[in-house]
Structures are given as structure tokens and as C-alpha cells.
Protein backbone atom coordinates (compact mmCIF):
# COMPACT_ATOMS: atom_id res chain seq x y z
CA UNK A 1 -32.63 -19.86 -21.09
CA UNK A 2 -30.35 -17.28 -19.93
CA UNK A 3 -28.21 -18.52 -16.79
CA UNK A 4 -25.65 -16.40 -14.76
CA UNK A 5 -22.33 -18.42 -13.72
CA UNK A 6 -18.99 -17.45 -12.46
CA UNK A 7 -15.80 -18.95 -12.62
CA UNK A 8 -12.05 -17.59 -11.81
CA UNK A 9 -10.77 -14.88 -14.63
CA UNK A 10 -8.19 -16.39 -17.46
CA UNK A 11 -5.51 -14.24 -19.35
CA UNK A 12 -8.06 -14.35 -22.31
CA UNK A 13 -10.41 -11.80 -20.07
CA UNK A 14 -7.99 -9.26 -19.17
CA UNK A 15 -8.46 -6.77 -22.12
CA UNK A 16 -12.18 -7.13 -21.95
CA UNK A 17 -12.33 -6.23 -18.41
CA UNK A 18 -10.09 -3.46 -18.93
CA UNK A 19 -13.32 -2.25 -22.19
CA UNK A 20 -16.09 -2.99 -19.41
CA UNK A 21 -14.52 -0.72 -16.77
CA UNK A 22 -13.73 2.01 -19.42
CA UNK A 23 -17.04 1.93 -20.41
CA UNK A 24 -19.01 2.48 -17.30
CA UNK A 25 -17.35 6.24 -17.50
CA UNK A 26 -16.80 5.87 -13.68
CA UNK A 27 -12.89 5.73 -13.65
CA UNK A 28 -10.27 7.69 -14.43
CA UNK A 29 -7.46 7.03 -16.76
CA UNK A 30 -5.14 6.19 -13.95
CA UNK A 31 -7.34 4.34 -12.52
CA UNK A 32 -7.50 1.88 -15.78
CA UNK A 33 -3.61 1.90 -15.69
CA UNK A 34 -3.80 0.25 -12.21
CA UNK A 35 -6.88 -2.16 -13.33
CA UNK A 36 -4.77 -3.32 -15.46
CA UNK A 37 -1.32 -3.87 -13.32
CA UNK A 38 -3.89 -5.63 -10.46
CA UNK A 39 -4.99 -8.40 -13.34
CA UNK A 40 -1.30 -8.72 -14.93
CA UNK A 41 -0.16 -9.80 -10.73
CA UNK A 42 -3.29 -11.90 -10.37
CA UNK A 43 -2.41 -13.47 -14.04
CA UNK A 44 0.85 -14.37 -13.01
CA UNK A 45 -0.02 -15.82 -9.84
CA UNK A 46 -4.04 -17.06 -9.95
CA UNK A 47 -3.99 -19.38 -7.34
CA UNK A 48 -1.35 -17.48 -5.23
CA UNK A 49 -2.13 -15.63 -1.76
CA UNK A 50 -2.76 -12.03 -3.06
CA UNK A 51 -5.82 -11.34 -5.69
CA UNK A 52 -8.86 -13.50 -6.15
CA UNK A 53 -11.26 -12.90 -9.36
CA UNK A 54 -14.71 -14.17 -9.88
CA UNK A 55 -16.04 -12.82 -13.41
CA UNK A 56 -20.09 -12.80 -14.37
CA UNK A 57 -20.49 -14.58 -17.37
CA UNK A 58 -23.87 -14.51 -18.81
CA UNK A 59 -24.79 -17.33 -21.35
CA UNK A 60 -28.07 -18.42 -23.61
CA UNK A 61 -28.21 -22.27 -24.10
CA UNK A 62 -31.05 -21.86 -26.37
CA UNK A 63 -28.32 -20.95 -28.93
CA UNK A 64 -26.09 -23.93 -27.60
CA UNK A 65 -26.94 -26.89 -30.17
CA UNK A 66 -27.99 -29.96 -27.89
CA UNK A 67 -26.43 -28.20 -24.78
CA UNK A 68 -28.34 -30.03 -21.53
CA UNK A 69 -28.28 -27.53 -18.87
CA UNK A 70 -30.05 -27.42 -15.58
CA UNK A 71 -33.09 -25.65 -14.62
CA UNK A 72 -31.62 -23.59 -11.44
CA UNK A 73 -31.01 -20.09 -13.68
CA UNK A 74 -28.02 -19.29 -11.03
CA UNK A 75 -25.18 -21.81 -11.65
CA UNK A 76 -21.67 -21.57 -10.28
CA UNK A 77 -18.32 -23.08 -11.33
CA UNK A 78 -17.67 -23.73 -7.77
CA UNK A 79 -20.83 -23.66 -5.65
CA UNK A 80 -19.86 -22.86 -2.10
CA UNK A 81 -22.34 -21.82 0.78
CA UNK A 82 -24.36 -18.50 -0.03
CA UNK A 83 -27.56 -17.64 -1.22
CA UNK A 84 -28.65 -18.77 -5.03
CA UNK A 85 -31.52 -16.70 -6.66
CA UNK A 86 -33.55 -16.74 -9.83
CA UNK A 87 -32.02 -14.62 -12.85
CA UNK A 88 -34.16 -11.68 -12.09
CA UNK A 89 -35.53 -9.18 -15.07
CA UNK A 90 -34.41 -11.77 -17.38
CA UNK A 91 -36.54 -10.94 -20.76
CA UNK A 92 -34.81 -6.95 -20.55
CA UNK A 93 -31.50 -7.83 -19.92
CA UNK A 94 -29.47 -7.57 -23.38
CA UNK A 95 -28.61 -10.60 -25.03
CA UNK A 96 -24.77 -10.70 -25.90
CA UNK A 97 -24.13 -11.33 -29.40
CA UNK A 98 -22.05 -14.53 -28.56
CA UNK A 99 -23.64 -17.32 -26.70
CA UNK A 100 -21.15 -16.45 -23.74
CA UNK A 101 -19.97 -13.37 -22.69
CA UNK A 102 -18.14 -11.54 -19.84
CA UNK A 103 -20.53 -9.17 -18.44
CA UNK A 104 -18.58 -8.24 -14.49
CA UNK A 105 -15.71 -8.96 -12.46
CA UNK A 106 -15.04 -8.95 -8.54
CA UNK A 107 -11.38 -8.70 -7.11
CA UNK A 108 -10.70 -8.99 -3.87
CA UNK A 109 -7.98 -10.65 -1.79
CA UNK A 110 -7.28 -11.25 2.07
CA UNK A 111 -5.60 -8.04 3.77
CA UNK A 112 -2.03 -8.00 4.29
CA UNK A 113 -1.25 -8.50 8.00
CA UNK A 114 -4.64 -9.02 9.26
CA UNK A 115 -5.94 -12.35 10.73
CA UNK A 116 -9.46 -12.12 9.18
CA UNK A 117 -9.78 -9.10 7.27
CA UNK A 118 -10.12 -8.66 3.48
CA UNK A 119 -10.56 -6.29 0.66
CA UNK A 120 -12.51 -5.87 -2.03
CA UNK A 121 -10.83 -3.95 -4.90
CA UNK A 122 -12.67 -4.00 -8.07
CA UNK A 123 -16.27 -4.88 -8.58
CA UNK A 124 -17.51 -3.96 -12.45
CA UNK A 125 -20.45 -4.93 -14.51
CA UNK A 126 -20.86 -3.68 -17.81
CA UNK A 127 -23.04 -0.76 -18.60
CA UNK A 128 -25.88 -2.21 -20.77
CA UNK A 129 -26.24 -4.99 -17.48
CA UNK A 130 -26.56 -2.40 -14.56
CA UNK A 131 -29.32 -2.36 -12.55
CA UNK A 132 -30.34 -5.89 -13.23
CA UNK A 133 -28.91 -7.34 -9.99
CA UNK A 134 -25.40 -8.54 -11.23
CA UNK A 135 -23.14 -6.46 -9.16
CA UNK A 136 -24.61 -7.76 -6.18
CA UNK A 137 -24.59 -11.39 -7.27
CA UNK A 138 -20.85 -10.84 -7.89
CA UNK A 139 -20.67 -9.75 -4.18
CA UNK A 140 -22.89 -12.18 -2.27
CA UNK A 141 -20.49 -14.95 -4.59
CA UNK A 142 -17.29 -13.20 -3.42
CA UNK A 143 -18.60 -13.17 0.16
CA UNK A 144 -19.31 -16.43 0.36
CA UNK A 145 -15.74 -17.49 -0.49
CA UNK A 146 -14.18 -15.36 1.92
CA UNK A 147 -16.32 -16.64 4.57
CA UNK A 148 -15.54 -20.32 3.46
CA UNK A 149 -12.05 -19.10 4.01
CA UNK A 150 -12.29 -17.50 7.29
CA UNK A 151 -12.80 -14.43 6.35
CA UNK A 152 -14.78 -12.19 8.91
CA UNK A 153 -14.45 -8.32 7.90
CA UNK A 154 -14.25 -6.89 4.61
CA UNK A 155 -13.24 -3.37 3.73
CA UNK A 156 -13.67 -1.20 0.96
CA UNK A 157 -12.40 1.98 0.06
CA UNK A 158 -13.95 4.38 -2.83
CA UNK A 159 -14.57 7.86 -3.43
CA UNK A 160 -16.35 10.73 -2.07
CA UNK A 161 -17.08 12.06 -5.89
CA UNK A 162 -20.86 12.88 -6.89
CA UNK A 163 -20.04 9.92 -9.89
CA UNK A 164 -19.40 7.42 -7.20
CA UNK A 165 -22.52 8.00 -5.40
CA UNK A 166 -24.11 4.71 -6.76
CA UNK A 167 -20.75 3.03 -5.96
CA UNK A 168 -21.62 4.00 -2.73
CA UNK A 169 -25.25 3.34 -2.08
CA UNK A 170 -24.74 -0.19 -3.36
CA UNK A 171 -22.39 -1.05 -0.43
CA UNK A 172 -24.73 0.76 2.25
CA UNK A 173 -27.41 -1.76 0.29
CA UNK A 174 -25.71 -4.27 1.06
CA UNK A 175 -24.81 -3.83 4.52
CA UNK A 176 -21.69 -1.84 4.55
CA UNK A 177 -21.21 0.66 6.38
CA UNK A 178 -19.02 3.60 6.89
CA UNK A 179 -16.12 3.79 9.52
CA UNK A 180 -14.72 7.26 8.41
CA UNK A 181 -13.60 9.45 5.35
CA UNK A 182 -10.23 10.89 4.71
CA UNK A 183 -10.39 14.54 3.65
CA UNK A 184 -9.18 15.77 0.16
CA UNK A 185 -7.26 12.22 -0.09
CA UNK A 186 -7.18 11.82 -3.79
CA UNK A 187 -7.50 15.04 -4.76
CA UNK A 188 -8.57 18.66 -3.77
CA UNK A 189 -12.77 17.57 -2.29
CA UNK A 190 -11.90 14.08 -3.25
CA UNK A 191 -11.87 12.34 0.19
CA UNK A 192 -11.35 8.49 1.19
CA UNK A 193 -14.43 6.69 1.73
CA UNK A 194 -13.93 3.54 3.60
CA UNK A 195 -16.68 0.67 4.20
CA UNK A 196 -16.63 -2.43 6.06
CA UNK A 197 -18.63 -5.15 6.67
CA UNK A 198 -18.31 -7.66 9.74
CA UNK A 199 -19.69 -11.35 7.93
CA UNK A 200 -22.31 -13.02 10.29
CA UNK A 201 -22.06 -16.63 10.49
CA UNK A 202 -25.35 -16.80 12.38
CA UNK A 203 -28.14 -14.72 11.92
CA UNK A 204 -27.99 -14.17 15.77
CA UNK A 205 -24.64 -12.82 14.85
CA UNK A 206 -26.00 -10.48 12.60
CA UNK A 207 -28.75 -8.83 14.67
CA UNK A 208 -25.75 -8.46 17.23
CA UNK A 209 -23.96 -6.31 14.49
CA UNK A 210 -27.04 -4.21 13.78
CA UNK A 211 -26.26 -0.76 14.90
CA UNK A 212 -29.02 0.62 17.72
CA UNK A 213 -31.43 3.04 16.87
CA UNK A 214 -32.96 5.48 19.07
């Protein structure tokens, strides 16, 4: 039975989350550099104020000897309120060779000098487990601890490249949208993308969010 949990990254993660970001061909060099500075602070610090870290780990008991699991294929470390789901596509996804193994990682953190506002920074899942609804179990999960902690807007920032087009359609999916762009902020036609998402505690709340159409 394959089952999706998530539980806080540990120092033994770091390098591997550094391969799984490499490998998706989506950032830069210099963006790895500062992957990897973001994990070495949250490392240091775990259960400090700044970075939080939820990594995707996808596991087959059927190769755990005498291993009793439960039958609910979404389990969490720390269940919190949010939405649980079935494993979905679960006889194409690729079986890691271990019977454990890191497959994403969220980081996000609250936003300095804001009341209510966070940020999500990082949100990877592996190349051969794309498209098979991980990324956006990672997010529901990370949005349903920053709502358990108060949280009630959530920005992101990203790119304006063609290669972060997907990066971008999965946050309009998921009901971000987008304030504004910088122009030419990283680079020459590079601009600043920024999201945001207001979380609804009510779903009364969340039609009131819904933007009018014509």
C-alpha cells in the first residue's frame, strides 16, 4: 500500500532536497546556493520563529515486514485541520527503491512585520512524482498549519520566465492570485511575479473573496 505522510525536515534531508530541486531543471545555480543557505538557518533553528518545512515522504508497507498501518492512504505526522484525500494515480506513480523516500518539500514561514501574513518560499517535488497531485498536497498541508496558527494571507513571489509557467498555473489552481509584477526584476524580461492568497475560515468567507465577474 503506498501512503503519503509528512513530517518536519531533519539535517539528514538537506542534501537530498538540494538533488530534487536540481533535478526538476527549473532553478538556477544561484538559486540552489540560496536553497541551500534557507535549510542550513532552518537546521539550526527548526522550531524557531523564521522557516517551517513539511517534506512528502512516500512509503510502501507492503515491503515493511509485519508493519500494521492504517487504511486512510493520506497519513500525517501531525494531523491538523485540512482536507485528507485518497493517494490518487497510485499504481503509475514510481516506486522508490527504498521503502521510504523523500519525494517534496514546502518552506514557508510567517512574514516579518506583518500581523497575519506569510510566505511560502520553496515548494519542490521530484521530477519522476509531478503531476500526480503531490505539490498540492504539500500546499493544502502547509496551509492548514498556517491557518492553525493564525495565519490569514499568504504570498508568493516567482518568476515571469516561460520555465516557470507551471510554477505559475499551479498557484492560480489553487486559488492564488496575482496582485502585480515587477518589471525586469531579476533580470533583463525577468519580472517579479507576486501571488497571494487571503485563507477563508468559512466558506461564506470564501465566496466573499471571490473576485466579481461581469
Amino acid at each position: 500500500m503506498l501512503t503519503l505522510t509528512f513530517r518536519a525536515l531533519r539535517s539528514d534531508d538537506r542534501d537530498l532536497a538540494i538533488k530534487l530541486a536540481s533535478e526538476t531543471e527549473v532553478f538556477r545555480p544561484a538559486e540552489l546556493v540560496v536553497l541551500a543557505e534557507v535549510l542550513d538557518d532552518y537546521l539550526r533553528s527548526p522550531g524557531g520563529e523564521g522557516y517551517h518545512t513539511l517534506v512528502a515522504e512516500l512509503a510502501d508497507f507492503r515491503l515493511a515486514a509485519g508493519s500494521d498501518v492504517s487504511e486512510d492512504p493520506l497519513a500525517e505526522s501531525t494531523p491538523l485541520p485540512g482536507p485528507e484525500y485518497p493517494l490518487p494515480f497510485a499504481s503509475v506513480i514510481p516506486m522508490p527503491p527504498p521503502t521510504t523516500a523523500l519525494i517534496g518539500f514546502i518552506i514557508y514561514g510567517p512574514t516579518p512585520l506583518t500581523l497575519h501574513t506569510w510566505d511560502v518560499y520553496w515548494i519542490v517535488v521530484g521530477k519522476p512524482y509531478q503531476r500526480h497531485g503531490i505539490g498540492k498536497r504539500l500546499l493544502e498541508a502547509a496551509e492548514a498549519r498556517i491557518r492553525a496558527q493564525r495565519g490569514e494571507v499568504i504570498r508568493v513571489e516567482t518568476s515571469s520566465l516561460p520555465s516557470y509557467e507551471a510554477t505559475r498555473r499551479f498557484y492560480e489552481k489553487h486559488g492564488y492570485r496575482l496582485a502585480g509584477t515587477i518589471p525586469d526584476f531579476y533580470a533583463p524580461g525577468d519580472s517579479l511575479c507576486i501571488y497571494y492568497k487571503r485563507l477563508a475560515s468559512s466558506a461564506a468567507e470564501a465566496a466573499a473573496d471571490e473576485p466579481v465577474r461581469g
